[in-house]
C-alpha atoms as a PDB file:
ATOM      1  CA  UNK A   1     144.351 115.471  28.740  1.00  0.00           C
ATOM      2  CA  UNK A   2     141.680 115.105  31.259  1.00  0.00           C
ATOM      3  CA  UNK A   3     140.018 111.344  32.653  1.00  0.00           C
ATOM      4  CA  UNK A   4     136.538 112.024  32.838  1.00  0.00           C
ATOM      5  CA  UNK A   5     133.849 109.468  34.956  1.00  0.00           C
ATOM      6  CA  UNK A   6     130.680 109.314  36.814  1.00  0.00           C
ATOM      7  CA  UNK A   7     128.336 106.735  37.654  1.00  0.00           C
ATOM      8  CA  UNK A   8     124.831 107.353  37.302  1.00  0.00           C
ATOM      9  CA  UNK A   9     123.739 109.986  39.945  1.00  0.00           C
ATOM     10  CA  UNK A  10     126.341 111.605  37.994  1.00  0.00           C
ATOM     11  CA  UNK A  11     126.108 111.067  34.510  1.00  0.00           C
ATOM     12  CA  UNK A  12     124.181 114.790  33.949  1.00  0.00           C
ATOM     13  CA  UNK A  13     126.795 116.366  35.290  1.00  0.00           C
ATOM     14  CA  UNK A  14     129.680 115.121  33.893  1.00  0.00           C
ATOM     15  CA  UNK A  15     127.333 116.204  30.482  1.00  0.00           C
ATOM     16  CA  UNK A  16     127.718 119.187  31.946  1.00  0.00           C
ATOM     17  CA  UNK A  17     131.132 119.111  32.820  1.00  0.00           C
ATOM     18  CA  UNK A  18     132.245 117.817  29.205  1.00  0.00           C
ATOM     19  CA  UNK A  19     130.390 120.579  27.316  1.00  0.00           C
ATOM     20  CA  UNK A  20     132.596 122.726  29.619  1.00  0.00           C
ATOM     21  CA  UNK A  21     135.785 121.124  28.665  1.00  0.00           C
ATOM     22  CA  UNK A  22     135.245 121.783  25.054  1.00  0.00           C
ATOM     23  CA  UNK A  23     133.669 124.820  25.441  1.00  0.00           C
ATOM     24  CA  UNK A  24     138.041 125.585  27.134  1.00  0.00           C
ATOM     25  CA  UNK A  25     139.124 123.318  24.438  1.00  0.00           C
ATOM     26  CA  UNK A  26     140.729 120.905  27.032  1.00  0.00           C
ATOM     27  CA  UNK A  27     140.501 117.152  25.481  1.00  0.00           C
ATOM     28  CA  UNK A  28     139.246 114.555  27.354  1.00  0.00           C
ATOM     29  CA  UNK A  29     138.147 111.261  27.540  1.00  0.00           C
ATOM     30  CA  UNK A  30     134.983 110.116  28.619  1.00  0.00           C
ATOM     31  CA  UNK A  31     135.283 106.204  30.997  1.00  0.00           C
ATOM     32  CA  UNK A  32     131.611 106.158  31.325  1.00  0.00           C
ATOM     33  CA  UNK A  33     129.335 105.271  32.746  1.00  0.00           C
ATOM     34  CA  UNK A  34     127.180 106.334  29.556  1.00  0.00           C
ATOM     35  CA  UNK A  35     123.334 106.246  30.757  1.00  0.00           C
ATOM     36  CA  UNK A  36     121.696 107.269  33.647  1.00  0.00           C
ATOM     37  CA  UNK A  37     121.231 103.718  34.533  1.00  0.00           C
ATOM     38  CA  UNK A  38     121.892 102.521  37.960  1.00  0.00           C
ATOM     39  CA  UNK A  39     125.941 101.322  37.960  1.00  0.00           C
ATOM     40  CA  UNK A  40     128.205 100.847  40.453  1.00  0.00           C
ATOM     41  CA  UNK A  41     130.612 104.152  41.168  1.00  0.00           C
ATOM     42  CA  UNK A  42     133.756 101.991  42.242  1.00  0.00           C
ATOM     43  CA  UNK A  43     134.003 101.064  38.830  1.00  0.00           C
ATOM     44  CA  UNK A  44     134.329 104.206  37.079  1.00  0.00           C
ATOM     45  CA  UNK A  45     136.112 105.767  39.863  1.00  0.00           C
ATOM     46  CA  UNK A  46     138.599 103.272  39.529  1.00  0.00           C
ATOM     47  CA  UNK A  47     138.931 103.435  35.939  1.00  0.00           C
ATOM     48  CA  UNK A  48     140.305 107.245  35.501  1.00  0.00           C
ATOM     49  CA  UNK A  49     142.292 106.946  38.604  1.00  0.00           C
ATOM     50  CA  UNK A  50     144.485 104.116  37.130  1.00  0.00           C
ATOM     51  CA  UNK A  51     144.585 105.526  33.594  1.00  0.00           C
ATOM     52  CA  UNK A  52     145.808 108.673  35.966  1.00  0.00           C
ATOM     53  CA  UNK A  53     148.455 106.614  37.825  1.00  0.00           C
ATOM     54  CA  UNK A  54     149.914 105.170  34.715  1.00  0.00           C
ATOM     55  CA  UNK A  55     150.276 108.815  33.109  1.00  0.00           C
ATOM     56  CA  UNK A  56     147.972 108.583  30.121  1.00  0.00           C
ATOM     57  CA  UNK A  57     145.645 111.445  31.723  1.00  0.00           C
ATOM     58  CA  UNK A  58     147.209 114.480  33.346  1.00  0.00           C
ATOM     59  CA  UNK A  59     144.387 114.889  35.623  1.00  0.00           C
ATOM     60  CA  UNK A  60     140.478 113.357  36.394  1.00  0.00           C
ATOM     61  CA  UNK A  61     137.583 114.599  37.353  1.00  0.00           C
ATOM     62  CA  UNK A  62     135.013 111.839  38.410  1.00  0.00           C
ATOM     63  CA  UNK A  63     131.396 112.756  39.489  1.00  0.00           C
ATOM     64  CA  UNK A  64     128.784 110.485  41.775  1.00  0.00           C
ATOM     65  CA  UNK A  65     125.935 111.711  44.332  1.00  0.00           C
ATOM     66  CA  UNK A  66     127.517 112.936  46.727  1.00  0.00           C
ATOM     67  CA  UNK A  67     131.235 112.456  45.650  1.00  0.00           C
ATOM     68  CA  UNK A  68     132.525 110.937  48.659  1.00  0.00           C
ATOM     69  CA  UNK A  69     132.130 107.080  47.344  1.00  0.00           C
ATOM     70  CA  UNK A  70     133.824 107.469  44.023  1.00  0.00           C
ATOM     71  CA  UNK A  71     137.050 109.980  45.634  1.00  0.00           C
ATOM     72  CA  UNK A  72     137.377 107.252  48.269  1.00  0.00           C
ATOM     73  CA  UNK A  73     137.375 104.758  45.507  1.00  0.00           C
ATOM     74  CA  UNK A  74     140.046 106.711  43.356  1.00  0.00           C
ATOM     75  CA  UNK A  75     142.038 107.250  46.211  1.00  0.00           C
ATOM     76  CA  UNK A  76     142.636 103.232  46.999  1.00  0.00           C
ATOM     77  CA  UNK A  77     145.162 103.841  43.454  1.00  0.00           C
ATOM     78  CA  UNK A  78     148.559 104.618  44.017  1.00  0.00           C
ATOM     79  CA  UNK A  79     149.595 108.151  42.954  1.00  0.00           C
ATOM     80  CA  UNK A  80     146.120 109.169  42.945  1.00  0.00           C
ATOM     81  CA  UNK A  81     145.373 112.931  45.293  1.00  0.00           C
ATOM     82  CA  UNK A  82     141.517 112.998  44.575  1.00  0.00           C
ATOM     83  CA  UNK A  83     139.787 115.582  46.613  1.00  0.00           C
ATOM     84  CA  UNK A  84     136.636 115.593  46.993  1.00  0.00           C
ATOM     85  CA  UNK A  85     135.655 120.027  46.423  1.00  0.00           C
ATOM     86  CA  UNK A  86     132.171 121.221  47.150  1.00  0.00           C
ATOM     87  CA  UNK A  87     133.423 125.232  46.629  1.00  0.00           C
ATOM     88  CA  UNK A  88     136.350 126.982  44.933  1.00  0.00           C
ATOM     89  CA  UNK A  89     138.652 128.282  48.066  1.00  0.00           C
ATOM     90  CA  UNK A  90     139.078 123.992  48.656  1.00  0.00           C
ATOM     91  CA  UNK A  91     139.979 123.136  44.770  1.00  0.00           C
ATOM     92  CA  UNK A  92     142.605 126.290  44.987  1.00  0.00           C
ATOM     93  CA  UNK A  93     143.954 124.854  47.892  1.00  0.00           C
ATOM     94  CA  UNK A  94     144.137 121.275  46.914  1.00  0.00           C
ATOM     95  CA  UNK A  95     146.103 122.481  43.739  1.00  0.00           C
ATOM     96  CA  UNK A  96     148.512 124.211  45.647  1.00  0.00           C
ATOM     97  CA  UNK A  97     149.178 122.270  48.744  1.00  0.00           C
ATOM     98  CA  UNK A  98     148.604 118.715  47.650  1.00  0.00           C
ATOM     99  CA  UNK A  99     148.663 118.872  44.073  1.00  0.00           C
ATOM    100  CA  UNK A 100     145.865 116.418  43.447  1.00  0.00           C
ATOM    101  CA  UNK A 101     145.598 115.004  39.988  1.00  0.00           C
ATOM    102  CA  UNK A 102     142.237 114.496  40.343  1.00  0.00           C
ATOM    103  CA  UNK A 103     138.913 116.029  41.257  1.00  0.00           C
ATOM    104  CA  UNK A 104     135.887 114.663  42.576  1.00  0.00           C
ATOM    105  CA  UNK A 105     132.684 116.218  42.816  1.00  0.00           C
ATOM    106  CA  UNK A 106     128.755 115.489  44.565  1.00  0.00           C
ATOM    107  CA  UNK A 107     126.290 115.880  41.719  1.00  0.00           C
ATOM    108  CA  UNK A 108     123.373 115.761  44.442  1.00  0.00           C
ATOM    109  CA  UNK A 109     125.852 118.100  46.404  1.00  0.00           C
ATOM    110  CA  UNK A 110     126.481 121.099  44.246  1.00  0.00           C
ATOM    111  CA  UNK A 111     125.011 123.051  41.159  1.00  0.00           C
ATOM    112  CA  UNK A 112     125.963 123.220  37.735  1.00  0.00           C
ATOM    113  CA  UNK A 113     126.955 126.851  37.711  1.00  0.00           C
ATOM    114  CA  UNK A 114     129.592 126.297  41.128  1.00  0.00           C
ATOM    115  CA  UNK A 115     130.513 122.664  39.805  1.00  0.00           C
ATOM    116  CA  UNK A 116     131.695 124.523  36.386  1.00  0.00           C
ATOM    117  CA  UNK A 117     133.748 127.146  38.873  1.00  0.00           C
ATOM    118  CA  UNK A 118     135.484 124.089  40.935  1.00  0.00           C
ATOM    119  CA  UNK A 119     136.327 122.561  37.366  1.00  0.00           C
ATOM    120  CA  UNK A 120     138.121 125.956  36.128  1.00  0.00           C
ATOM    121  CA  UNK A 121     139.469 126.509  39.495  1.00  0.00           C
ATOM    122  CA  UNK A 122     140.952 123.052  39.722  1.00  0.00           C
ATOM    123  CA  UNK A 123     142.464 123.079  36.307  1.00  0.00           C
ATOM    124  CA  UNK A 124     143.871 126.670  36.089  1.00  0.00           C
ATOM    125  CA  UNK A 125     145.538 126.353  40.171  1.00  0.00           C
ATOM    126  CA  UNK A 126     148.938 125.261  39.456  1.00  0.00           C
ATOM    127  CA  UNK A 127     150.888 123.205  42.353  1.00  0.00           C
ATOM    128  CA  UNK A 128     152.953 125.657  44.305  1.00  0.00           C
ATOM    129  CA  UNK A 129     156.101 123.410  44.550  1.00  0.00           C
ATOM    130  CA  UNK A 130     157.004 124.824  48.032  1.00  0.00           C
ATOM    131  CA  UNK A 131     159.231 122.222  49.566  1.00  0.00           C
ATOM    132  CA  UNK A 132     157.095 121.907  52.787  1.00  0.00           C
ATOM    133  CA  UNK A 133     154.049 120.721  50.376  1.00  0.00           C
ATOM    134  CA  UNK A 134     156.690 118.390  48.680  1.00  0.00           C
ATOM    135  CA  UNK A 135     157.921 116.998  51.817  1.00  0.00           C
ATOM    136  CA  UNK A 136     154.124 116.579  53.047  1.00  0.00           C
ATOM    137  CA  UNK A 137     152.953 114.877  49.954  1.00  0.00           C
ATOM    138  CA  UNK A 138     156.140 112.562  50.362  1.00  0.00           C
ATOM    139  CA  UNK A 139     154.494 111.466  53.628  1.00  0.00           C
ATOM    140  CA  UNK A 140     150.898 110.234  52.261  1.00  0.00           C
ATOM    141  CA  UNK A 141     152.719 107.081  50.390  1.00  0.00           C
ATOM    142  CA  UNK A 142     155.202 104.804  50.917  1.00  0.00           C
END
């Protein structure tokens, strides 16, 4: 199950982004926001990466402008990995070597047709589970 959230210079993508998700018949759950209405990013950002941390979702994927504000806010939560992915080779990557749970993404930053490619590309790269990525990940928290 998959934590979907955006704020509002995200909201059309995560449209986007949910069609998508059915369209693979992944489930989801939608934490808003739900309008294109100006809103704060922290708050949505915040929401899927604690519903995340507490194991209800098995990954996230929040959207804003650029991306940066709501990965920065996601990654204040401990347990959270989001990485912020503006092509495919970094969302393979982050799968493998860091085994992020959750992906951001810059609506203002990147297309539909590439954002849709980071999404399968993030969900479909499986963490390696080579010890030296283990031992590294050990290192980011306490």
């Amino acid at each position: 199950m998959i934590a979907v959230g955006s704020d509002h210079g995200g909201y059309a993508l995560k449209q986007v982004v949910m069609k998508h998700l059915d369209s693979r018949g992944e489930k989801y759950f939608d934490f808003g926001t739900y309008s294109e209405a100006s809103c704060d990013y922290p708050d949505f950002g915040r929401a899927v990466a604690e519903a995340v941390a507490r194991g209800e979702y098995q990954y996230g994927i929040i959207i804003c402008g650029t991306g940066i504000g709501i990965s920065i806010t996601a990654n204040k939560v401990h347990g959270i990995r989001a990485a912020l992915c503006g092509d495919c080779f970094s969302a393979e990557a982050t799968r493998l070597h860091n085994d992020a749970n959750i992906l951001a993404l810059g609506a203002r930053v990147v297309g539909e047709g590439l954002a849709l490619k980071i999404v399968d590309t993030f969900l479909d790269t499986p963490f390696s589970n080579d010890e030296r990525h283990i031992r590294r990940i050990s290192k980011i928290e306490p």
